[in-house]
C-alpha atoms as a PDB file:
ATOM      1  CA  UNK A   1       0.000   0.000   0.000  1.00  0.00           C
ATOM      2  CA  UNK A   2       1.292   3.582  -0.861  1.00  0.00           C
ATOM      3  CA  UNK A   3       0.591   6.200   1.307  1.00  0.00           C
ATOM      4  CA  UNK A   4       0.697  10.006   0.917  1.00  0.00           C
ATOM      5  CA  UNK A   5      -0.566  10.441  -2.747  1.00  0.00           C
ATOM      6  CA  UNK A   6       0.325   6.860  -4.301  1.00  0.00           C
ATOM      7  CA  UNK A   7       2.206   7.746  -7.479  1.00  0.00           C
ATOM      8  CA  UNK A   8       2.695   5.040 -10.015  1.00  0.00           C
ATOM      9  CA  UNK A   9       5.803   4.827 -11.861  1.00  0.00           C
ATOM     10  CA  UNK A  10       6.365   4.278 -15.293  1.00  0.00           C
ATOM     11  CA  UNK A  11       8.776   1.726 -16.973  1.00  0.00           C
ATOM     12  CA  UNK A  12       9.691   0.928 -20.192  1.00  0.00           C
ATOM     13  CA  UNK A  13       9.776  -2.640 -21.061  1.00  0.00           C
ATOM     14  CA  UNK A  14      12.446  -4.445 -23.813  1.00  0.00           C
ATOM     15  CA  UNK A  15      11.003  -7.770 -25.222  1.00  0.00           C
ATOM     16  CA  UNK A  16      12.763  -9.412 -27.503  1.00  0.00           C
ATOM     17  CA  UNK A  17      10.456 -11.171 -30.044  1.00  0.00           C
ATOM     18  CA  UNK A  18      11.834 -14.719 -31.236  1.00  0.00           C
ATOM     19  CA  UNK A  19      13.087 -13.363 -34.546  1.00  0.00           C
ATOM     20  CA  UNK A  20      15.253 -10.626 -32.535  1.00  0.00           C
ATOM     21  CA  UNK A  21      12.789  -7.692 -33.500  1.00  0.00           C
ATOM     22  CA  UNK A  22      12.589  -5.611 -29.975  1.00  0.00           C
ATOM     23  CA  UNK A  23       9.560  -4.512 -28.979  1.00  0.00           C
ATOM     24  CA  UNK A  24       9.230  -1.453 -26.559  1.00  0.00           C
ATOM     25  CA  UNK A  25       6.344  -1.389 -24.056  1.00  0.00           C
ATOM     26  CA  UNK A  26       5.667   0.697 -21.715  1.00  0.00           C
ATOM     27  CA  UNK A  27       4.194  -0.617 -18.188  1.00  0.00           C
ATOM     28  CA  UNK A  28       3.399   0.870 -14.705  1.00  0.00           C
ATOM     29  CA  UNK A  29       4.741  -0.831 -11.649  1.00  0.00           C
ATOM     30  CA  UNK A  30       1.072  -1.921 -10.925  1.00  0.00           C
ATOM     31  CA  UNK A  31       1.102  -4.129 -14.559  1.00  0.00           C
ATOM     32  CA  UNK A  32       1.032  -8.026 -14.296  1.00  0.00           C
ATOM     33  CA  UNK A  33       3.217  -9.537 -16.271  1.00  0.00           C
ATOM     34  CA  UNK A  34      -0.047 -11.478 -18.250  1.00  0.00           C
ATOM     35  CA  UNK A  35      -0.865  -7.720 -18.616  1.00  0.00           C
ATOM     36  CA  UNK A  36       1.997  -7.541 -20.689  1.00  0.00           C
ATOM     37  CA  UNK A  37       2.001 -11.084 -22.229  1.00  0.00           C
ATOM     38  CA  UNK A  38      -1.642  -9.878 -23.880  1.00  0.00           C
ATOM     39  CA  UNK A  39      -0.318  -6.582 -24.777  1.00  0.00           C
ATOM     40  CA  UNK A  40       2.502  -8.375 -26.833  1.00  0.00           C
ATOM     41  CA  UNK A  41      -0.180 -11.215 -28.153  1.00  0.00           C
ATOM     42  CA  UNK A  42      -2.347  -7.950 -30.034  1.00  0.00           C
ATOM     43  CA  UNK A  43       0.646  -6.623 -31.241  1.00  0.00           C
ATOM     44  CA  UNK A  44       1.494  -9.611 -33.298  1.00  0.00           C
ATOM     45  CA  UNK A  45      -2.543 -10.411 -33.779  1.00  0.00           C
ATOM     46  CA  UNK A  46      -1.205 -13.954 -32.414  1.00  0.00           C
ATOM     47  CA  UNK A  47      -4.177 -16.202 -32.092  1.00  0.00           C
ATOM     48  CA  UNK A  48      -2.567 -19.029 -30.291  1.00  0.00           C
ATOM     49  CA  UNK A  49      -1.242 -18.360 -27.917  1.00  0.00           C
ATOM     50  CA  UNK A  50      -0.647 -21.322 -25.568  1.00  0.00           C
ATOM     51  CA  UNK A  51       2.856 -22.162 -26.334  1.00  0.00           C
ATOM     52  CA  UNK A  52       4.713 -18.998 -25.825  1.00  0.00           C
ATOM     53  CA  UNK A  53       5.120 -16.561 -22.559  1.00  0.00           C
ATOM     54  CA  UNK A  54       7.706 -13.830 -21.326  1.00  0.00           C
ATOM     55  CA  UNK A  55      10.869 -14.724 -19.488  1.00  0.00           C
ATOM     56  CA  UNK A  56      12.879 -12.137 -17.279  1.00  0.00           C
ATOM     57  CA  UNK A  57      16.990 -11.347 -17.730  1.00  0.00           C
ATOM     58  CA  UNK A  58      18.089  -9.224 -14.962  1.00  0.00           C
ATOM     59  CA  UNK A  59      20.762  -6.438 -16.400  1.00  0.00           C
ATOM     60  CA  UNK A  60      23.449  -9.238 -15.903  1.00  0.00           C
ATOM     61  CA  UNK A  61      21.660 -11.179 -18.261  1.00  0.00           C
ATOM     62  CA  UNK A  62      20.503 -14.172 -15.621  1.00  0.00           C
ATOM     63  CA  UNK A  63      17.443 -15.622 -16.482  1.00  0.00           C
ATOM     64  CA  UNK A  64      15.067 -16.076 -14.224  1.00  0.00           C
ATOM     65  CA  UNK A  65      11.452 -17.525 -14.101  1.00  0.00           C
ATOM     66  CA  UNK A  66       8.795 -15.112 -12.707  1.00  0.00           C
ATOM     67  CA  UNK A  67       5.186 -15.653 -11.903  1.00  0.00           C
ATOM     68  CA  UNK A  68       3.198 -13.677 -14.307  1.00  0.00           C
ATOM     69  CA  UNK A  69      -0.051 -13.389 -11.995  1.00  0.00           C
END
């Protein structure tokens, strides 16, 4: 909970699509990451969608698995 005027901040988010085009998004600290995983389903009018999802590389570049609920 944020106290004394709550103030979301604003991100921009780097996906990398799986034929290396980068897609920019841009995401408040409140957005899910499924929020984002639909966002990046319209762009590329994917239908099915089942077999794909968003994984997270800190700046090091470690992967790491994150919940996206």
């Amino acid at each position: 909970m944020k106290c004394f005027g709550a103030k979301n901040n604003t991100y921009h988010c780097k996906i990398i699509l799986l034929d290396d085009q980068e897609l920019i998004q841009e995401i408040q600290d409140t957005t899910l990451g499924q929020e984002l995983l639909d966002n990046v389903f319209r762009h590329l009018n994917l239908l099915e969608t089942a077999y794909f999802g968003l994984r997270f590389l800190h700046s090091s570049n470690q992967p790491s698995g994150r919940e996206l609920t």
